[in-house]
Protein backbone atom coordinates (compact mmCIF):
# COMPACT_ATOMS: atom_id res chain seq x y z
CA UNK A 1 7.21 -20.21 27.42
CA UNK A 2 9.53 -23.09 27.58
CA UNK A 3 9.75 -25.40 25.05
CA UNK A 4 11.59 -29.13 24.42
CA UNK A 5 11.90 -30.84 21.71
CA UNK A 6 12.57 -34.07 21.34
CA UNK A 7 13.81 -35.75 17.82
CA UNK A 8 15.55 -39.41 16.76
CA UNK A 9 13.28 -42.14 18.35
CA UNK A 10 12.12 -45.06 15.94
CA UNK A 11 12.13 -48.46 15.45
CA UNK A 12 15.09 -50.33 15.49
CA UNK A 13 16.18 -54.08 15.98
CA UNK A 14 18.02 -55.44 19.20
CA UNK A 15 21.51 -54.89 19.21
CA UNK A 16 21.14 -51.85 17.08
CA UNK A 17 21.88 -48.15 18.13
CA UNK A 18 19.72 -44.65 18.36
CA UNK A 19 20.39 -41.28 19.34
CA UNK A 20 18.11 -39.23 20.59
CA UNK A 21 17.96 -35.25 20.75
CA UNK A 22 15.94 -32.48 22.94
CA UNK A 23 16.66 -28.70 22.24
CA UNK A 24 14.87 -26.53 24.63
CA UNK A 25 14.35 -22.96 23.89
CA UNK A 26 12.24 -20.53 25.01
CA UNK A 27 12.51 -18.07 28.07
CA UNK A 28 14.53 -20.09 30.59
CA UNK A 29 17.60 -18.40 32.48
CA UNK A 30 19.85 -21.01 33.22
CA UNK A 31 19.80 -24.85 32.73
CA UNK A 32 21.46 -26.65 35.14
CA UNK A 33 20.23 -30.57 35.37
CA UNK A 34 19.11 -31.39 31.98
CA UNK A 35 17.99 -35.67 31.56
CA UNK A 36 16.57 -38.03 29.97
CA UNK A 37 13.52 -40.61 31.31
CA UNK A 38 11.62 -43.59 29.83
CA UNK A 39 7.90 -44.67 30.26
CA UNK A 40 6.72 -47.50 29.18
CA UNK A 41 3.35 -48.94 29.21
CA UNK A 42 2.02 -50.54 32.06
CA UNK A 43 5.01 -48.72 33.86
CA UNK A 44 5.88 -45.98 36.13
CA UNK A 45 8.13 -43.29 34.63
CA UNK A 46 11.90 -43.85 34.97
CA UNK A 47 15.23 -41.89 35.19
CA UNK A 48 17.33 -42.88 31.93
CA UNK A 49 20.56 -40.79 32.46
CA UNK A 50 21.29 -37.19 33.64
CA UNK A 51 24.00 -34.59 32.98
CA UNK A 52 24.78 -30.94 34.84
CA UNK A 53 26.30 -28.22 33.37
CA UNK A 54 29.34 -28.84 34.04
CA UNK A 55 29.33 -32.59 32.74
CA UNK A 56 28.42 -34.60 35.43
CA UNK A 57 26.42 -37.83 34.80
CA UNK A 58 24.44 -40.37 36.22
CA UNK A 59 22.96 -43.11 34.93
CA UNK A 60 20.61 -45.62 35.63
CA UNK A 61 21.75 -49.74 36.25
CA UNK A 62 19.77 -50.80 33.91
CA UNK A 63 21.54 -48.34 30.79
CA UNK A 64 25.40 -48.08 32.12
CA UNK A 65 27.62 -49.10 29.36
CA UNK A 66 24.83 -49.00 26.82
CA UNK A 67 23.93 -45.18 27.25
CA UNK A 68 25.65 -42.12 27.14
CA UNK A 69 24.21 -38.49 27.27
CA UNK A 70 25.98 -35.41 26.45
CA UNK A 71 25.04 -32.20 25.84
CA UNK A 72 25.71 -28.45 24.06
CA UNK A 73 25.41 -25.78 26.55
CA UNK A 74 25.57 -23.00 23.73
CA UNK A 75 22.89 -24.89 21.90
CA UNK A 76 20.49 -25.74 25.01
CA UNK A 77 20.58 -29.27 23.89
CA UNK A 78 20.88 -32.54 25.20
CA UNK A 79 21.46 -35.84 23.49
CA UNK A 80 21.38 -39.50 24.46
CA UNK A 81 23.46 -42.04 22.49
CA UNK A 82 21.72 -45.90 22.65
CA UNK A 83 23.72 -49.02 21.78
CA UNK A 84 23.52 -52.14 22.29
CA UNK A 85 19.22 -51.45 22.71
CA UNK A 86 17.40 -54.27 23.96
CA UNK A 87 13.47 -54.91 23.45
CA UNK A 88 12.99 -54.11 27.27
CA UNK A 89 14.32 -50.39 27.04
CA UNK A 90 10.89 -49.84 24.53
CA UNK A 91 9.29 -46.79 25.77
CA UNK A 92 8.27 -43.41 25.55
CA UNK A 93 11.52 -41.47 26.17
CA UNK A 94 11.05 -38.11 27.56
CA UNK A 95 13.41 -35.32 27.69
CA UNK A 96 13.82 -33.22 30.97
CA UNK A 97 15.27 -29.56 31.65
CA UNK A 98 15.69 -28.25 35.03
CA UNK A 99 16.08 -24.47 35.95
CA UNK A 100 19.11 -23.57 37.96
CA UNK A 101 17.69 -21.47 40.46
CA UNK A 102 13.86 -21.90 40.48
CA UNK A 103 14.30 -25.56 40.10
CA UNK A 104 11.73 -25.83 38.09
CA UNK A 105 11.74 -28.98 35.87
CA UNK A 106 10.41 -28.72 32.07
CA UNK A 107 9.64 -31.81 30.22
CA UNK A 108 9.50 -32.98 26.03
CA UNK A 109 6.54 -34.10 24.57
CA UNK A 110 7.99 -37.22 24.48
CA UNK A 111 9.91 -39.88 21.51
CA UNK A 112 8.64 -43.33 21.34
CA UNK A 113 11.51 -46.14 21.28
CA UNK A 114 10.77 -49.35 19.96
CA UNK A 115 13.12 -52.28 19.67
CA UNK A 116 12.08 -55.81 18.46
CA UNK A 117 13.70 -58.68 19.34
């Protein structure tokens, strides 16, 4: 069983920073796409940022400059650095892990984000 989890959301005022963490463990092969998305109420999930294995990133408009994510391959675990937040990137952020070869996409339990304005 595969298993993420997610620590570092809270509250935190606009302008401020976070930095959020998702260690997966569990029986899973190979990780190659691991990411980060963001729900928030009322809205459909979105893609945050993403990294491969071998560092590659891509990030959404809406975080570029703000955002980064990084990530340990030795310790399964991603991480997204948030500056600059604004009260419109409040939302449930959820971690993501993709399998290299089945392709098969494991998600967090989720970290709720708040920032007030």
């Amino acid at each position: 069983q595969v298993q993420l989890v997610e620590s570092g959301g809270g509250l935190v005022q606009a302008g401020g920073s976070l930095r959020l963490s998702c260690a997966v463990s569990g029986s899973i092969f190979s990780i190659n796409v691991m990411g980060w998305y963001r729900q928030a109420p009322g809205k459909q999930r979105e893609l945050v940022a993403t990294i491969t294995s071998d560092g590659s990133t891509n990030y959404a408009d809406s975080v570029k400059g703000r955002f980064t994510i990084s990530r340990d391959n030795a310790k399964n675990t991603v991480y997204l650095r948030m500056n600059s937040l604004k009260p419109e990137d409040t939302a449930v952020y959820y971690c993501s892990a993709e399998e290299l070869y089945s392709l098969i996409r494991h998600w967090g339990q989720g970290t709720q984000v708040t920032v007030s304005s």
